[in-house]
N, C-alpha and C. Protein backbone atom coordinates (compact mmCIF):
# COMPACT_ATOMS: atom_id res chain seq x y z
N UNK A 1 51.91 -6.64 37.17
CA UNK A 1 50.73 -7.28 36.60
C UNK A 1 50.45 -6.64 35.24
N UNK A 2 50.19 -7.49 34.46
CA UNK A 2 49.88 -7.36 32.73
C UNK A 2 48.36 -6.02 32.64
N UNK A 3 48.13 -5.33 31.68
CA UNK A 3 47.34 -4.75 31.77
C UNK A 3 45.98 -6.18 30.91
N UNK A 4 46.76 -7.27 30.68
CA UNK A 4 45.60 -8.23 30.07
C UNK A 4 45.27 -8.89 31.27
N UNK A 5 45.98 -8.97 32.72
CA UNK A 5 45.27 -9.89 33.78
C UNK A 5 44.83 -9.29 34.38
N UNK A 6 44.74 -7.74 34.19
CA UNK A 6 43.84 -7.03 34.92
C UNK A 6 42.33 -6.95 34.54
N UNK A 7 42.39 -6.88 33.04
CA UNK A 7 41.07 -6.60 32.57
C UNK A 7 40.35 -8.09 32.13
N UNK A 8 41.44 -8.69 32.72
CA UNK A 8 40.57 -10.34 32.03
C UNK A 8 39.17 -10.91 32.97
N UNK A 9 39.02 -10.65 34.48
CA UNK A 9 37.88 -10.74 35.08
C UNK A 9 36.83 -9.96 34.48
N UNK A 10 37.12 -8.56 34.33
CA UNK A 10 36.27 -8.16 33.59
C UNK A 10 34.94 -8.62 32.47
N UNK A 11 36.63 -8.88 31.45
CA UNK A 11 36.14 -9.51 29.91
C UNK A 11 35.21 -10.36 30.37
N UNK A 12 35.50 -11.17 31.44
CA UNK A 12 34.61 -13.06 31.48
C UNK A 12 33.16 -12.49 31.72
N UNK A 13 33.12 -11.37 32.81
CA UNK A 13 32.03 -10.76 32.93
C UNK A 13 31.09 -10.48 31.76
N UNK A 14 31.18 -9.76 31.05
CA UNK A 14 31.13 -9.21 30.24
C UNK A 14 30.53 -10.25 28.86
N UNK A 15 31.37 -10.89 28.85
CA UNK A 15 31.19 -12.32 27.72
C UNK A 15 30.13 -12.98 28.37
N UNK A 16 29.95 -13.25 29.87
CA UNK A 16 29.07 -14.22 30.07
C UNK A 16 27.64 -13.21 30.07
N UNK A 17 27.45 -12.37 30.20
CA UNK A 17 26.50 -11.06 30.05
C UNK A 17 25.78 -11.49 28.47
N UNK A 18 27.16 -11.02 27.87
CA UNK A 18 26.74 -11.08 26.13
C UNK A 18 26.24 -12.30 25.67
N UNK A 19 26.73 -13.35 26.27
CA UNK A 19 26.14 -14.63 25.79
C UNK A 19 24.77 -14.88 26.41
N UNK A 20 24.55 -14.58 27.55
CA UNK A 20 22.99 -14.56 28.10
C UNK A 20 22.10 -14.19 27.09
N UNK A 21 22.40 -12.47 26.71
CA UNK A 21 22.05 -12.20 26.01
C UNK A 21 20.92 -12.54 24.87
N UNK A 22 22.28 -13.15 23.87
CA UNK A 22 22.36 -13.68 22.89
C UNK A 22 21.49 -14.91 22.41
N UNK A 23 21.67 -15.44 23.65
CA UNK A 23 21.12 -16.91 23.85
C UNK A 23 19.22 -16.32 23.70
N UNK A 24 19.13 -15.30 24.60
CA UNK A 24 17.24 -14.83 25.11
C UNK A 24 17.28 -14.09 23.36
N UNK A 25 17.91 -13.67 23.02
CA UNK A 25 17.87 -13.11 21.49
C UNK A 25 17.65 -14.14 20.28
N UNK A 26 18.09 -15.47 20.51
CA UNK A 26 17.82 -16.21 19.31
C UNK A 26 16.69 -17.61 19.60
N UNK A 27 15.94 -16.88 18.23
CA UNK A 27 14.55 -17.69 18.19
C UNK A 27 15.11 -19.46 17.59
N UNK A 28 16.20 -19.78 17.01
CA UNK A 28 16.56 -21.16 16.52
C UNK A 28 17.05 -21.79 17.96
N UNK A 29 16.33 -22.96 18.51
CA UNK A 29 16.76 -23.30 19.67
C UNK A 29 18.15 -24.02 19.68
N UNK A 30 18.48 -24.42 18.55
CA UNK A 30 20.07 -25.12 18.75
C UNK A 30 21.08 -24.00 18.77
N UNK A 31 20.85 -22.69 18.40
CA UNK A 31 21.53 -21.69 18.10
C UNK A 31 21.54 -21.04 20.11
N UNK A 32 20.66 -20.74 20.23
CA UNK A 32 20.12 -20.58 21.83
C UNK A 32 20.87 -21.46 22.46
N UNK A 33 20.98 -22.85 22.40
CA UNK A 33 21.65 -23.46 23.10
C UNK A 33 22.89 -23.32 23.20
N UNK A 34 23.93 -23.21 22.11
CA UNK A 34 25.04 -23.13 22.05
C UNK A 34 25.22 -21.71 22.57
N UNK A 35 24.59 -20.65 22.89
CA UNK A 35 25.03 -19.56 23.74
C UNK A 35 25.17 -19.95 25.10
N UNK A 36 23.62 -20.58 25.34
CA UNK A 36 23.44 -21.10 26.62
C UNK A 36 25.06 -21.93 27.18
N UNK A 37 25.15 -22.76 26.69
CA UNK A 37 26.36 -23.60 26.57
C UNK A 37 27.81 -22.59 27.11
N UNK A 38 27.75 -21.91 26.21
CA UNK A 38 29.12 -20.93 26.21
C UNK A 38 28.83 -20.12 27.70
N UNK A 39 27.84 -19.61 27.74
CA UNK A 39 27.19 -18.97 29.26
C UNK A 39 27.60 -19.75 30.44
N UNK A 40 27.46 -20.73 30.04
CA UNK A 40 27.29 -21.85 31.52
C UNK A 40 28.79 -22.47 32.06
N UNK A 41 29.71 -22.39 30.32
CA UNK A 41 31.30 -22.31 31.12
C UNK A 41 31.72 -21.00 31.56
N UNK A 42 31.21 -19.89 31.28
CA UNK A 42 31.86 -18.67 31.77
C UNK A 42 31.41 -18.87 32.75
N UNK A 43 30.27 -18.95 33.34
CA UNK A 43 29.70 -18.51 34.67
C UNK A 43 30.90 -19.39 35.80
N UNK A 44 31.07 -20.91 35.25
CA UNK A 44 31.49 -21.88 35.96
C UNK A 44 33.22 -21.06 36.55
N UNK A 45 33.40 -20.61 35.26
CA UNK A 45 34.57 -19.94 35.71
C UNK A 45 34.70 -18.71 36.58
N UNK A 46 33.34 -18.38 36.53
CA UNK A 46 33.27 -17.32 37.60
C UNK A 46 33.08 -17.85 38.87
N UNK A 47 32.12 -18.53 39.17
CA UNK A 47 32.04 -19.42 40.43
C UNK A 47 32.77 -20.03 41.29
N UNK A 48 34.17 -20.33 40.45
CA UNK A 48 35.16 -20.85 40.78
C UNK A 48 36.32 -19.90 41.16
N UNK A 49 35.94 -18.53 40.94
CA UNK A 49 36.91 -17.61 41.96
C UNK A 49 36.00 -16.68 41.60
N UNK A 50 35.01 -16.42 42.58
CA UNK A 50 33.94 -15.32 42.50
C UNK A 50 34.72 -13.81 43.68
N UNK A 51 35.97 -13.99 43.69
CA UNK A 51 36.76 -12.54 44.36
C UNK A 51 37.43 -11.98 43.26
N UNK A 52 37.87 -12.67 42.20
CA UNK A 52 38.26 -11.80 41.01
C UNK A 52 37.29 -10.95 40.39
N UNK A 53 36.25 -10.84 40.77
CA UNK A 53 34.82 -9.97 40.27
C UNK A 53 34.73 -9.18 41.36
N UNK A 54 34.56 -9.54 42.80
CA UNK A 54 34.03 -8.92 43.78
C UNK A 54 33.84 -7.73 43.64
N UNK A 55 35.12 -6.89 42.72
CA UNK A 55 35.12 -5.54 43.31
C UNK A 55 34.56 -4.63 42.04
N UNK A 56 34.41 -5.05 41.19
CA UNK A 56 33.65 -4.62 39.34
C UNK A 56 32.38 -4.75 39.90
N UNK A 57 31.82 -3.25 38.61
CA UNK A 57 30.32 -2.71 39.01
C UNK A 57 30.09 -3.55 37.62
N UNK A 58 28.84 -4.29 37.54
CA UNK A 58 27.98 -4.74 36.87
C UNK A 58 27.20 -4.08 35.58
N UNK A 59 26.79 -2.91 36.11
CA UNK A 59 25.75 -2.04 35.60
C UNK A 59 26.82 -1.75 34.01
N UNK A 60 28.14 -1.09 34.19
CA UNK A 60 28.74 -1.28 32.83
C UNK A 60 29.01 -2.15 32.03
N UNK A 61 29.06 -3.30 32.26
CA UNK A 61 29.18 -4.44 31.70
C UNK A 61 28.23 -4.96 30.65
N UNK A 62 26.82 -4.90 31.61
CA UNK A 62 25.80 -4.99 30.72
C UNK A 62 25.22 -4.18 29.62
N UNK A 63 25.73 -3.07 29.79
CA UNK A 63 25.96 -2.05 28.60
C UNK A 63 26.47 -2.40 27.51
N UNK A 64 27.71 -2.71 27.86
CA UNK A 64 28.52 -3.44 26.41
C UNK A 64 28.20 -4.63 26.22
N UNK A 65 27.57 -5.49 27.29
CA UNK A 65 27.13 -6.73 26.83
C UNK A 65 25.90 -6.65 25.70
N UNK A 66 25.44 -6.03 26.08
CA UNK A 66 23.87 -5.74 25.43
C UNK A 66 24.22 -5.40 23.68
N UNK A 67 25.22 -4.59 23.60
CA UNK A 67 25.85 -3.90 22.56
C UNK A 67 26.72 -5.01 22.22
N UNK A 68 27.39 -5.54 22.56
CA UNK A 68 27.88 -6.82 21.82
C UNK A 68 26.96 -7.87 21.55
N UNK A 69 26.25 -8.20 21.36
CA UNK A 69 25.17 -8.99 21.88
C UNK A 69 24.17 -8.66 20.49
N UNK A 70 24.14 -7.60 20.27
CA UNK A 70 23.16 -6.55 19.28
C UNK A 70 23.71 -6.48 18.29
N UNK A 71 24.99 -6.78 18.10
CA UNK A 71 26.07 -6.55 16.92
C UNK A 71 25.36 -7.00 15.24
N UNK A 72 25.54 -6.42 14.29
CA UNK A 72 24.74 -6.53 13.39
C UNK A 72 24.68 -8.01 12.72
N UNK A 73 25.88 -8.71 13.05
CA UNK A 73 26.13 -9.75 12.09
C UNK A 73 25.09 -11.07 12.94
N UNK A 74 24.36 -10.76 14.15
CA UNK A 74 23.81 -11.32 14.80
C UNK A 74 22.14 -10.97 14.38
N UNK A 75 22.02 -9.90 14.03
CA UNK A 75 20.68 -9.39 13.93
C UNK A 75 19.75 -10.47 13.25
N UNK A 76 19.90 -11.12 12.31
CA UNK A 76 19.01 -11.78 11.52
C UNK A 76 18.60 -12.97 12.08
N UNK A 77 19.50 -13.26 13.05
CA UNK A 77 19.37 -14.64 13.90
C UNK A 77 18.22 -14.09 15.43
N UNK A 78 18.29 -13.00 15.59
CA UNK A 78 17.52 -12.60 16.73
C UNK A 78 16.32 -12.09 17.20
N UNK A 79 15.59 -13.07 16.84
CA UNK A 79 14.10 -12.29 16.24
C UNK A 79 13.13 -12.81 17.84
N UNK A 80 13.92 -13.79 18.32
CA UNK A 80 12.60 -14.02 20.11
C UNK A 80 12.45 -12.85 20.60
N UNK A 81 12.85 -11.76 20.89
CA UNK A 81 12.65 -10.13 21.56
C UNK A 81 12.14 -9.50 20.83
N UNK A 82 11.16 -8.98 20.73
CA UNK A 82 10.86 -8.05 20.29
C UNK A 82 11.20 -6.62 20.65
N UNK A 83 11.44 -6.12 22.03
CA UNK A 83 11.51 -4.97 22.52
C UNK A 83 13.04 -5.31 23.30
N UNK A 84 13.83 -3.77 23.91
CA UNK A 84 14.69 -3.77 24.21
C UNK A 84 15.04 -4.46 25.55
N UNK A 85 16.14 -4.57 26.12
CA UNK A 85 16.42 -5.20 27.43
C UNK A 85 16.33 -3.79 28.21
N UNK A 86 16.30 -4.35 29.44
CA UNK A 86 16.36 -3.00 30.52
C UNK A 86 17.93 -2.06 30.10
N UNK A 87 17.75 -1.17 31.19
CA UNK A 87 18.97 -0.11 31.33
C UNK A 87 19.89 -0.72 32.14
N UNK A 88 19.39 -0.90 33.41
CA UNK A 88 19.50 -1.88 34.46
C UNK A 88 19.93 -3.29 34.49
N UNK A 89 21.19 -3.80 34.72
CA UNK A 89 21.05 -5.19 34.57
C UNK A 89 20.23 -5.94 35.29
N UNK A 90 19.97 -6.87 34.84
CA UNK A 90 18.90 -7.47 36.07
C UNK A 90 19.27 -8.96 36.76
N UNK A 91 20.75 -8.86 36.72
CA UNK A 91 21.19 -9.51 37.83
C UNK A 91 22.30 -8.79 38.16
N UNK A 92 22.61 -9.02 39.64
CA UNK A 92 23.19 -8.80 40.56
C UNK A 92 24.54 -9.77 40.41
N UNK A 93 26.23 -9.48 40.64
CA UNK A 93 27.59 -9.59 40.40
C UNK A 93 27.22 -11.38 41.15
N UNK A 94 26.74 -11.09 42.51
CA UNK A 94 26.69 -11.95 43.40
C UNK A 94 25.59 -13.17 43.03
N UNK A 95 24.63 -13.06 41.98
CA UNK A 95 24.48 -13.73 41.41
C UNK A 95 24.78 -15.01 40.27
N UNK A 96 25.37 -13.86 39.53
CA UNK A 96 26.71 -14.42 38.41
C UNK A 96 27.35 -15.36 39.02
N UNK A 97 28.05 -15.15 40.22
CA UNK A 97 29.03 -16.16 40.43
C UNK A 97 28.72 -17.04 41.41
N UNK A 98 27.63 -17.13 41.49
CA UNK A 98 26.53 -17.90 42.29
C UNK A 98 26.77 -19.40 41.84
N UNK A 99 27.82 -20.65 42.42
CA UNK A 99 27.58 -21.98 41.49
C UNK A 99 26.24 -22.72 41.20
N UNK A 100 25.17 -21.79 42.14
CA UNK A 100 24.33 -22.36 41.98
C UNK A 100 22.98 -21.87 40.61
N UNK A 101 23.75 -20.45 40.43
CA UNK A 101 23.36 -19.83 39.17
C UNK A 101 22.94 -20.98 37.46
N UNK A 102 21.81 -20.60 37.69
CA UNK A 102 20.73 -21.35 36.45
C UNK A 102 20.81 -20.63 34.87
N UNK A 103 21.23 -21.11 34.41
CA UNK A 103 21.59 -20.47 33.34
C UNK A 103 20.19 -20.22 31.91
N UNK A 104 19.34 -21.72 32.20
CA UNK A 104 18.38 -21.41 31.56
C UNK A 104 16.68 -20.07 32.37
N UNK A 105 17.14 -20.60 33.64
CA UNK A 105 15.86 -19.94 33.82
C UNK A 105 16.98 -18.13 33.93
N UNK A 106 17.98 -17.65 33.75
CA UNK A 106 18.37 -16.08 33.75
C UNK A 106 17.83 -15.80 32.27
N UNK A 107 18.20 -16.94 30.97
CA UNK A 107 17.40 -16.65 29.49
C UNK A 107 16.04 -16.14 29.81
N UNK A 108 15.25 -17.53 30.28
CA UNK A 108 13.73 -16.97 30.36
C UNK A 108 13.52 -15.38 30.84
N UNK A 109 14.13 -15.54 32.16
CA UNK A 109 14.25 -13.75 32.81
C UNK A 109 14.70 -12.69 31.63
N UNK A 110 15.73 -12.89 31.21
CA UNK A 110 15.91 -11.70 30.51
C UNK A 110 14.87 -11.86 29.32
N UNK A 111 14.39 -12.62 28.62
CA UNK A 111 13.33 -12.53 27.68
C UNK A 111 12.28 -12.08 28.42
N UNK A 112 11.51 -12.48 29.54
CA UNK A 112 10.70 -11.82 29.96
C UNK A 112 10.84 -10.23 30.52
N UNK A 113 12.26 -9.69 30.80
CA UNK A 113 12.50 -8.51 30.82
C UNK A 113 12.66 -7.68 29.54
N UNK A 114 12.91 -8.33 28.84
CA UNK A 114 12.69 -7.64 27.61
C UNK A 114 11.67 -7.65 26.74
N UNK A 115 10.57 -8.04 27.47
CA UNK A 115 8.89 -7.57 26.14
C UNK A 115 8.58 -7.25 27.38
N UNK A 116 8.45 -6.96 28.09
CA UNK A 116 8.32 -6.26 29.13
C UNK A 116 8.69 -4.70 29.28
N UNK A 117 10.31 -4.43 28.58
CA UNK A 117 10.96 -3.31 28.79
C UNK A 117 11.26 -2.90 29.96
């Protein structure tokens, strides 16, 4: 096995994290959407083999998601948050790959977790 099909469940993780993100980060709603958008095929792809994740911890992911997500060339576009996201992700793996996982109301959540802190 490739060291790229190992870490590729990961990545999707990870991307669909950052795009959540991204999406609760930008105040232009067509800009929001098209994260949303990008969010909602990763997830789909997670849903659709939610055992390629099973065994990946979450909690790192959202670390670098958060940090990709924050990246500077994004900053000027991201003005809906005012305050930081948790430490903590605030969903659960088994969520993510949930087909029944809502992609707009996890935005609202993480915006409300983040003026919140």
């Amino acid at each position: 096995m490739s060291e790229r099909a190992t870490s590729e469940p990961a990545a999707e993780v990870r991307s669909l994290l950052a795009n959540l993100v991204r999406a609760a980060l930008m105040s232009d709603d067509r800009a929001s959407a098209l994260w949303r958008e990008a969010a909602r095929q990763g997830q789909a792809g997670l849903a659709a083999g939610p055992g390629r994740v099973a065994h990946l911890n979450v909690e790192g992911f959202w670390t670098l998601a958060v940090r990709e997500a924050e990246a500077p060339e994004y900053r000027d576009a991201e003005t809906q948050v005012e305050f930081g996201f948790p430490a903590l992700c605030p969903f659960r793996l088994d969520e993510l790959t949930d087909p029944a996982f809502d992609v707009d109301r996890a935005v609202d959540r993480l915006r409300k977790s983040a003026a919140t802190g």
